[in-house]
Protein backbone atom coordinates (compact mmCIF):
# COMPACT_ATOMS: atom_id res chain seq x y z
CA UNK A 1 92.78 40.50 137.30
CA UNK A 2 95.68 41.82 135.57
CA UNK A 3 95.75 45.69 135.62
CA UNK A 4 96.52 46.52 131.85
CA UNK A 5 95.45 48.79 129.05
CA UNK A 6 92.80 46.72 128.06
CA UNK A 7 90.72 47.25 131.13
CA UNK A 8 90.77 51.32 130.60
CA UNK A 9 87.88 52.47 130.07
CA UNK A 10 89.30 55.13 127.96
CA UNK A 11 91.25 52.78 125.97
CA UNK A 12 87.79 50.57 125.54
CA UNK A 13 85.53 53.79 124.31
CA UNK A 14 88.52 54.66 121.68
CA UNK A 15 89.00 51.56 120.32
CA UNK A 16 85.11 52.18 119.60
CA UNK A 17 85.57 55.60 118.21
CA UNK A 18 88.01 53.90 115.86
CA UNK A 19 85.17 51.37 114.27
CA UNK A 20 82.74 54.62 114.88
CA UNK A 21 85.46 56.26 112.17
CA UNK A 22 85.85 53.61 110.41
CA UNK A 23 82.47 53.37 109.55
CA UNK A 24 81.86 57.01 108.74
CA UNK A 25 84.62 57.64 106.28
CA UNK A 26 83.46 54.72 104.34
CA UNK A 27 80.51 57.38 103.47
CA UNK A 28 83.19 59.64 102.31
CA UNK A 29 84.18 60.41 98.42
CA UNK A 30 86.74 58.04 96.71
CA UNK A 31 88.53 60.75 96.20
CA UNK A 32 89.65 61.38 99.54
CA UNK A 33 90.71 57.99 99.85
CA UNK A 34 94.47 59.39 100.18
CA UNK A 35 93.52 62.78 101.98
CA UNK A 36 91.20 63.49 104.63
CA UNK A 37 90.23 59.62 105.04
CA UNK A 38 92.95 58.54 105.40
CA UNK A 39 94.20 61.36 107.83
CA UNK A 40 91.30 61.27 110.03
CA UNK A 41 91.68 57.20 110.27
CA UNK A 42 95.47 57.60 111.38
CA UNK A 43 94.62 60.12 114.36
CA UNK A 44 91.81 57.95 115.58
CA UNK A 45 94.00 54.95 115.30
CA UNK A 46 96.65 57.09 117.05
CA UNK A 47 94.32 57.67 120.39
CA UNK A 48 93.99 53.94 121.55
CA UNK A 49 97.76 53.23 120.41
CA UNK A 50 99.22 56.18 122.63
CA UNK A 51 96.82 55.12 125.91
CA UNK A 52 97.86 51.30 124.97
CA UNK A 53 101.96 52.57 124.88
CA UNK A 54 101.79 54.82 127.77
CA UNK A 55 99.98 52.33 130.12
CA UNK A 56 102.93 49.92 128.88
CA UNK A 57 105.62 52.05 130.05
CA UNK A 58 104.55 51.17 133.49
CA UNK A 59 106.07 54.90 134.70
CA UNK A 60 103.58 58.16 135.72
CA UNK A 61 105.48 60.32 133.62
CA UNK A 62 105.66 58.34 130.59
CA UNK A 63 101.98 57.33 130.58
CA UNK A 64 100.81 61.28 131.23
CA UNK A 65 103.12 61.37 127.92
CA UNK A 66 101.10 59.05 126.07
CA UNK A 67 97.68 60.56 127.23
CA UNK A 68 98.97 64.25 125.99
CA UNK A 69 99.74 62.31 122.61
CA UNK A 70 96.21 60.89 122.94
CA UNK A 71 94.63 63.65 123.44
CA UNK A 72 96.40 66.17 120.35
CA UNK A 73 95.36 63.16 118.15
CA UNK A 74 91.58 63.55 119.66
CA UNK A 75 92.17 67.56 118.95
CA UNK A 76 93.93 66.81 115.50
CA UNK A 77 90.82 64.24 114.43
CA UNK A 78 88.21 66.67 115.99
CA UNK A 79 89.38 69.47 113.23
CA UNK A 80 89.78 66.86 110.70
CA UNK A 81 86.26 65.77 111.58
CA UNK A 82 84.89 70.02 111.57
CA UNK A 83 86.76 69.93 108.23
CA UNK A 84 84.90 66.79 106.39
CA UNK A 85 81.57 68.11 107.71
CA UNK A 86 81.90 71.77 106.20
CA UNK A 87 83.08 69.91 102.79
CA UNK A 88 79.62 67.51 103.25
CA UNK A 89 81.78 64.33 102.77
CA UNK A 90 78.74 62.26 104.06
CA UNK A 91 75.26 63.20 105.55
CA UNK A 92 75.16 65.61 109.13
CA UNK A 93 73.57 62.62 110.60
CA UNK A 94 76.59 60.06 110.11
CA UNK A 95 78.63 62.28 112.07
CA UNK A 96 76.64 61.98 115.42
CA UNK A 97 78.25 58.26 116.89
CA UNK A 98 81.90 59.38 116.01
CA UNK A 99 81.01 63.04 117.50
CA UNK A 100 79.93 61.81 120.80
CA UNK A 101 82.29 58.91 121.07
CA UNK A 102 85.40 61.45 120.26
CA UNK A 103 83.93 64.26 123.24
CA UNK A 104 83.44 61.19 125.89
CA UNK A 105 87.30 60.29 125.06
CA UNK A 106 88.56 63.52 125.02
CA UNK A 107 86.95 64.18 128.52
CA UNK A 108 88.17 61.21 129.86
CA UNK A 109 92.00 62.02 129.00
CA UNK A 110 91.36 65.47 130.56
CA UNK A 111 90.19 63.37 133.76
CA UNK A 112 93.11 61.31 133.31
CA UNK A 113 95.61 63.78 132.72
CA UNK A 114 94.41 66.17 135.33
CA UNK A 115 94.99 63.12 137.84
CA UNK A 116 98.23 62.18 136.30
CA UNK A 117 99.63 65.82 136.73
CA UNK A 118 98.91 65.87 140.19
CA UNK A 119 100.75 62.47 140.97
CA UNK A 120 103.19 63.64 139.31
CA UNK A 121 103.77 66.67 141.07
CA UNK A 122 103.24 65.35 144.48
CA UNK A 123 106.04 62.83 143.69
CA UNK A 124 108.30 65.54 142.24
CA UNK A 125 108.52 67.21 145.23
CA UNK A 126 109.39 64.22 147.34
């Protein structure tokens, strides 16, 4: 089996929280169409894109690049996210699938970049 971004687990659950985003700022005023929906839709996007790119790159350094990328989107859409609740842009409940698919990705770069950083050191060093 070839080893490529597609098998990530990672990648698989963001791809998910993109459809999971997707479907939650359809909920969201007309009005924002422009703004916050169309904000919060480019830094989900931007999560897969950046695992897909830095898995591509076939180096360490590059993909822990990516990842980092990843995960400020994940921080960026998480605030984007806090912001569209407090401004009750679509019911509490709407909120929960895209909630828990964004904190499962976001631990999972941590993971990742946590491993990354030590390759990365141990081969600096060599």
């Amino acid at each position: 089996m070839e080893n490529t971004y597609k098998n990530l687990i990672v990648w698989q659950r963001a791809v998910e929280l993109v459809i999971a985003i997707y479907e939650l700022t359809f909920h969201f005023p007309n009005s924002e169409q422009y703004g916050l929906t169309s904000q919060i839709r480019r830094a989900a996007v931007s999560m897969p894109s950046n695992i897909a790119e830095g898995k591509t790159r076939r180096t360490g350094k590059d993909f822990r690049h990516f990842l980092t990328m990843a995960f400020a989107s994940g921080a960026e859409l998480e605030t984007q996210l806090i912001i569209a609740k407090r401004l009750g842009f679509a019911k509490p409940e709407l909120y929960l699938k895209a909630d828990t698919l964004l904190n499962e990705v976001m631990k999972m770069l941590n993971v990742l970049l946590q491993k990354t950083s030590g390759v990365l050191a141990a081969s600096s060093s060599i």
